[in-house]
PDB file of N, CA and C in Angstrom:
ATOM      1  N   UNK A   1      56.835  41.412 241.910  1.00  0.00           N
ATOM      2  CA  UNK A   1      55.619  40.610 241.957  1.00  0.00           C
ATOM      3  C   UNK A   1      55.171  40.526 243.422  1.00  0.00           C
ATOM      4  N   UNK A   2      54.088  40.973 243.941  1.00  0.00           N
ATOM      5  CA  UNK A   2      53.325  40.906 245.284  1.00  0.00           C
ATOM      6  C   UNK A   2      52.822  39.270 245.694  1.00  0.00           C
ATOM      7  N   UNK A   3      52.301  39.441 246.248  1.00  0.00           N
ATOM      8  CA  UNK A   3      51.952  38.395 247.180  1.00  0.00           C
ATOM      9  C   UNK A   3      50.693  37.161 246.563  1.00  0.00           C
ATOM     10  N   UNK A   4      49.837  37.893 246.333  1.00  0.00           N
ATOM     11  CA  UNK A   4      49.038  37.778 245.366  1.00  0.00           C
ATOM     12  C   UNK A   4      49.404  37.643 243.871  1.00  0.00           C
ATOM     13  N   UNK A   5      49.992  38.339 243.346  1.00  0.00           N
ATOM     14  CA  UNK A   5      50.599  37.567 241.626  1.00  0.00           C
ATOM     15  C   UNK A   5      50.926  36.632 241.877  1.00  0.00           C
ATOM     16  N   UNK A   6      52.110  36.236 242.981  1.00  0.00           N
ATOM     17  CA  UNK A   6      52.464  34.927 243.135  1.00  0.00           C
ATOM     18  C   UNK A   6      52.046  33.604 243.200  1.00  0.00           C
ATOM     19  N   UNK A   7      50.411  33.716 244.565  1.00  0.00           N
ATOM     20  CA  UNK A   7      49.651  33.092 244.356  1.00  0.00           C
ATOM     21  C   UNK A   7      48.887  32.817 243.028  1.00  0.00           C
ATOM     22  N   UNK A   8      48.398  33.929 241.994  1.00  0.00           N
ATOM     23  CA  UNK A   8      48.039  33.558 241.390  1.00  0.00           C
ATOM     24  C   UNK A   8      48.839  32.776 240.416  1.00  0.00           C
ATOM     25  N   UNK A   9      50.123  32.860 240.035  1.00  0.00           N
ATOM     26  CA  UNK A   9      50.813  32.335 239.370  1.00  0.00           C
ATOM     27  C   UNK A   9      50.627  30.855 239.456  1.00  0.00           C
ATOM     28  N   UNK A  10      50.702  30.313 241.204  1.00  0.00           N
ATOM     29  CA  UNK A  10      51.128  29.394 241.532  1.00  0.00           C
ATOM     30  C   UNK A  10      49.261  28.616 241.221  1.00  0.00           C
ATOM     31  N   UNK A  11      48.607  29.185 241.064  1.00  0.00           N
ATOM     32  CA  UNK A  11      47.711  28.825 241.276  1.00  0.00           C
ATOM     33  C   UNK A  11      47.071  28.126 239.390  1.00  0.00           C
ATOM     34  N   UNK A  12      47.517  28.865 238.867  1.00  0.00           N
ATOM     35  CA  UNK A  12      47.231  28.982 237.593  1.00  0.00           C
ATOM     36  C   UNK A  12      48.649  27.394 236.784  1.00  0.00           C
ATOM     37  N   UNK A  13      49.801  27.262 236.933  1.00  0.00           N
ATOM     38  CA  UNK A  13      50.618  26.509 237.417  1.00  0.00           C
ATOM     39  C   UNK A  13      50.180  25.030 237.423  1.00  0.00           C
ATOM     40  N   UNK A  14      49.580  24.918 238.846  1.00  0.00           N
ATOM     41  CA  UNK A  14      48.546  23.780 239.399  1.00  0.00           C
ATOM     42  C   UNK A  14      47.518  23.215 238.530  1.00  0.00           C
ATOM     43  N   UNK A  15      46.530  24.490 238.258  1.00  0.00           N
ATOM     44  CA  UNK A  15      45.783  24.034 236.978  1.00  0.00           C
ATOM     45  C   UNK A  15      46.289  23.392 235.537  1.00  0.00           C
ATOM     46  N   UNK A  16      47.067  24.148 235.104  1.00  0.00           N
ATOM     47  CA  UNK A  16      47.807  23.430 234.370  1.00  0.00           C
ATOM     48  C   UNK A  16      48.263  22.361 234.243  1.00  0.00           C
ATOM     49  N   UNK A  17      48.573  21.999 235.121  1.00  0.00           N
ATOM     50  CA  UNK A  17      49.255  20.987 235.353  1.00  0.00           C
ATOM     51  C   UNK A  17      48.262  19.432 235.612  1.00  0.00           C
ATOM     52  N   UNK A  18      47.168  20.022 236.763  1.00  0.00           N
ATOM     53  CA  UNK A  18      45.490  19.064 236.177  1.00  0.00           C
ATOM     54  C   UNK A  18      45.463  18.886 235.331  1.00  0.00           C
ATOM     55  N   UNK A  19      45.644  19.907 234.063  1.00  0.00           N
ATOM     56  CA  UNK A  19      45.093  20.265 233.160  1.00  0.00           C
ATOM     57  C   UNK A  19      45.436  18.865 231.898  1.00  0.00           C
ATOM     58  N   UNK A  20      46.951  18.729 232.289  1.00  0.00           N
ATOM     59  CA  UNK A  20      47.804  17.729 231.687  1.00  0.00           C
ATOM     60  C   UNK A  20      47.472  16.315 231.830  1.00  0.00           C
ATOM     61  N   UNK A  21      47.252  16.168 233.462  1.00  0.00           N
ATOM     62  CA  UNK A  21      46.684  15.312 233.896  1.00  0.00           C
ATOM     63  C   UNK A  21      45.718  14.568 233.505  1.00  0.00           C
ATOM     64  N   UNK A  22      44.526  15.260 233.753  1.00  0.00           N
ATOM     65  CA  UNK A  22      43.308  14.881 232.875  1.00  0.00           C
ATOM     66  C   UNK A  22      42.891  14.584 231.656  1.00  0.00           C
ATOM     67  N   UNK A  23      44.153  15.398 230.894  1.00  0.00           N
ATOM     68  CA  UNK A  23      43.975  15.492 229.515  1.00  0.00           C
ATOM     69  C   UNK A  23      44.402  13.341 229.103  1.00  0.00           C
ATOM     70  N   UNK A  24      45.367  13.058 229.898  1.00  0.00           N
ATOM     71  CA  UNK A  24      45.848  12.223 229.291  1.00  0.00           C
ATOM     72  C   UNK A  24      45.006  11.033 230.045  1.00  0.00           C
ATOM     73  N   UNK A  25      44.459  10.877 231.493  1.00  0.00           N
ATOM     74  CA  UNK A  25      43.448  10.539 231.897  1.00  0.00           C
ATOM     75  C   UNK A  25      42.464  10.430 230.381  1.00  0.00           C
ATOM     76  N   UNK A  26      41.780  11.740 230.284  1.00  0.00           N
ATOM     77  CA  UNK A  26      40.590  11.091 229.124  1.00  0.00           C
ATOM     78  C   UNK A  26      41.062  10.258 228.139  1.00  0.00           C
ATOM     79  N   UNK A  27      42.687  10.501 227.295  1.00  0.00           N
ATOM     80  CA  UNK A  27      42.520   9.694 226.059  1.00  0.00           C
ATOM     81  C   UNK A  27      42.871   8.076 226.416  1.00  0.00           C
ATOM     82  N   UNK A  28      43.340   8.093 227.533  1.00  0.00           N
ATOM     83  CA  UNK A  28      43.696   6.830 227.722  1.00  0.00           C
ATOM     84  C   UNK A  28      42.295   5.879 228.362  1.00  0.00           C
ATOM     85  N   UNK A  29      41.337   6.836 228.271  1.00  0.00           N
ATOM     86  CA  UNK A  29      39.747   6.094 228.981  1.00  0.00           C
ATOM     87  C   UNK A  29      39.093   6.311 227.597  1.00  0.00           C
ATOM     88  N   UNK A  30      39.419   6.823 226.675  1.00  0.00           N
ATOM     89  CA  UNK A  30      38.691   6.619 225.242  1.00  0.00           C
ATOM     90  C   UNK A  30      38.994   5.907 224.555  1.00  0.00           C
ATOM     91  N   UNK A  31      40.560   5.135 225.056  1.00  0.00           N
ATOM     92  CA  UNK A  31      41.635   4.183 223.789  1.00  0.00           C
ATOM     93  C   UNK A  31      40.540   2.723 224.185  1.00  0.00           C
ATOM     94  N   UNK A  32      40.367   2.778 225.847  1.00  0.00           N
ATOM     95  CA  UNK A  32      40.089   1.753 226.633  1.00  0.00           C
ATOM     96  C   UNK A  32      38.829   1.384 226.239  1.00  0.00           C
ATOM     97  N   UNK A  33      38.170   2.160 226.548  1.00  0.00           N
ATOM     98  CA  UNK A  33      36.525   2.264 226.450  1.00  0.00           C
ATOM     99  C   UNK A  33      35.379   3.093 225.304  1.00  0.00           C
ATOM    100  N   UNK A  34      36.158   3.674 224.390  1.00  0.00           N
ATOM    101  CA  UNK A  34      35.319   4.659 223.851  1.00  0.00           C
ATOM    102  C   UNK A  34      35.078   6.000 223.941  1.00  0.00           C
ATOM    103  N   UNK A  35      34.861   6.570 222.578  1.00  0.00           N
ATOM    104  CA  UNK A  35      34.331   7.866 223.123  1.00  0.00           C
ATOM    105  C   UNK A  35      32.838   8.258 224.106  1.00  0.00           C
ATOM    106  N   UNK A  36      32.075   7.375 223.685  1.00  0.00           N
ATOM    107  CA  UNK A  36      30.874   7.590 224.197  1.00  0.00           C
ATOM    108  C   UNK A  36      30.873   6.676 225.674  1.00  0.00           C
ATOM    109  N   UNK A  37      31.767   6.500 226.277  1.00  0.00           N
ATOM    110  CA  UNK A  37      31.617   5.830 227.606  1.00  0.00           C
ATOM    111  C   UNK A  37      31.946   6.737 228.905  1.00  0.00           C
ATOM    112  N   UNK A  38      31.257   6.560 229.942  1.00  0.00           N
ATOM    113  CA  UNK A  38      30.959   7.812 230.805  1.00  0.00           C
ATOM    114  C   UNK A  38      31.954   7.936 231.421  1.00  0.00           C
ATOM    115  N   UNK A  39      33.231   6.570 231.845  1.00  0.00           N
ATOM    116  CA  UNK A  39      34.173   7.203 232.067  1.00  0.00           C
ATOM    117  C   UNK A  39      35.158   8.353 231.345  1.00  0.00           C
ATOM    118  N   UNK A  40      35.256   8.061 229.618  1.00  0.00           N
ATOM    119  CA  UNK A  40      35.354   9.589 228.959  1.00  0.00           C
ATOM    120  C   UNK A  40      34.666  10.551 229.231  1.00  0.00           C
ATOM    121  N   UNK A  41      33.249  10.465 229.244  1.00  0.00           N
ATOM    122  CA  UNK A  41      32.714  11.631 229.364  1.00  0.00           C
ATOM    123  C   UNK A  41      32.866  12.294 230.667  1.00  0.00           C
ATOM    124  N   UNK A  42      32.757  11.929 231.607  1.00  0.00           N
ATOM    125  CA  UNK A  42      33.146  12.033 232.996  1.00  0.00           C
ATOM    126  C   UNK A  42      34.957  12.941 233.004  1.00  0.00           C
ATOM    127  N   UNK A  43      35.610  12.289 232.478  1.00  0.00           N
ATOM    128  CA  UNK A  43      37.010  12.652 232.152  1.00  0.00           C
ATOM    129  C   UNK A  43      37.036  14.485 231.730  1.00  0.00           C
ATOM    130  N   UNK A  44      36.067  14.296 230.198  1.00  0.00           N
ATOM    131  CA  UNK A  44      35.787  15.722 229.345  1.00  0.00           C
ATOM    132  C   UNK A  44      35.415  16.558 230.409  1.00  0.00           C
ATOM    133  N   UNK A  45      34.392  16.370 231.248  1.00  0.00           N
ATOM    134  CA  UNK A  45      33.780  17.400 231.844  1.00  0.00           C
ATOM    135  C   UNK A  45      34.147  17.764 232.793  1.00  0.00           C
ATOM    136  N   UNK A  46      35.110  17.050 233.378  1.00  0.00           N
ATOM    137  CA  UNK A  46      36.442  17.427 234.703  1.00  0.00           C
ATOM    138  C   UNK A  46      37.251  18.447 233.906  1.00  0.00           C
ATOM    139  N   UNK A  47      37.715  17.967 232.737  1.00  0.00           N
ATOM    140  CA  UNK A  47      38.730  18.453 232.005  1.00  0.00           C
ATOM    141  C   UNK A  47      37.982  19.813 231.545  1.00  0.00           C
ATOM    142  N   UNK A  48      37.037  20.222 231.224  1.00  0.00           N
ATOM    143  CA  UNK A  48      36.329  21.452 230.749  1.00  0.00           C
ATOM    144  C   UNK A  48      36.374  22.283 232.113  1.00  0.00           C
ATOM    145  N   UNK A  49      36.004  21.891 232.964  1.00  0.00           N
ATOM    146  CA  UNK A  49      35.773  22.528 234.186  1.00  0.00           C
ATOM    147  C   UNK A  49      37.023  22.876 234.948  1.00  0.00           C
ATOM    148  N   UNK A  50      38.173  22.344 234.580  1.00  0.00           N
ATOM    149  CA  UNK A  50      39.801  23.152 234.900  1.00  0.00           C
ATOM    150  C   UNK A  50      39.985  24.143 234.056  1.00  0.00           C
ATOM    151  N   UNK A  51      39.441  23.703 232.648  1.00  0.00           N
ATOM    152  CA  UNK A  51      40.031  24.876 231.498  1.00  0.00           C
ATOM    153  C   UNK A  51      39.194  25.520 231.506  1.00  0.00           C
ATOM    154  N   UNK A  52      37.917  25.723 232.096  1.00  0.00           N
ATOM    155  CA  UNK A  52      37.122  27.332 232.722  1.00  0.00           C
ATOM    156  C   UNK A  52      37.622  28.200 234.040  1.00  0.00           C
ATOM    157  N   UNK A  53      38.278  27.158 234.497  1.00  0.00           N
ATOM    158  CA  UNK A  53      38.878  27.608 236.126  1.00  0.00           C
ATOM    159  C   UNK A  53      40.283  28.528 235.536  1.00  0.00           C
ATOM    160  N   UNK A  54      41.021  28.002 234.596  1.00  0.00           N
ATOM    161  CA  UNK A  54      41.592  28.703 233.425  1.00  0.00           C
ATOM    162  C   UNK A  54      41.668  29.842 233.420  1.00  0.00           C
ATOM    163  N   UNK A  55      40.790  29.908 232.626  1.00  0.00           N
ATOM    164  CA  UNK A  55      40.372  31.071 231.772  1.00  0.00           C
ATOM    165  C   UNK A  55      39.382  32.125 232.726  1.00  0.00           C
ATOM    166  N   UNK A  56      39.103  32.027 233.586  1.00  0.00           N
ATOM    167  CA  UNK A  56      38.431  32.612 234.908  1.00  0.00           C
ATOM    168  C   UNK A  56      39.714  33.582 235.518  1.00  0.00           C
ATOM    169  N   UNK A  57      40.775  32.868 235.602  1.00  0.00           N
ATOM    170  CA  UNK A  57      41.648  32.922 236.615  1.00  0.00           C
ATOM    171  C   UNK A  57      43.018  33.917 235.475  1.00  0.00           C
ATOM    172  N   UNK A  58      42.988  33.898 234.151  1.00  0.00           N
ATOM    173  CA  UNK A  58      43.453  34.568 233.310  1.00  0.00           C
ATOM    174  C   UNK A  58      43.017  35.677 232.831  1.00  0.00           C
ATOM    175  N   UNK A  59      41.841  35.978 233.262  1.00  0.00           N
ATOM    176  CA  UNK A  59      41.233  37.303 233.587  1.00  0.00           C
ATOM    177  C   UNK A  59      40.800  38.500 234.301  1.00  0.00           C
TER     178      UNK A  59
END
């Protein structure tokens, strides 16, 4: 593995790991507040925008 796989590994890793983050961030701001409250929504669209960084980065 080069220098670069590595990074990307490590990089992809990280996201993931946001990925977890956020995830549990939103449900615990939807238990609180709702689905329709902007701190969820705010949450979703962080959370969409790692899992495009994702899937960007898996390609």
């Amino acid at each position: 593995m080069n220098s670069e796989e590595k990074l990307d590994k490590y990089k992809r890793e990280a996201i993931v790991l946001s990925i977890v983050k956020k995830r549990s961030e939103m449900l615990q701001q939807a238990q609180k507040n709702g689905l329709a409250a902007q701190e969820t929504v705010n949450c979703s669209q962080e959370l969409d925008e790692l899992m495009n960084r994702l899937v960007l980065l898996n390609n």
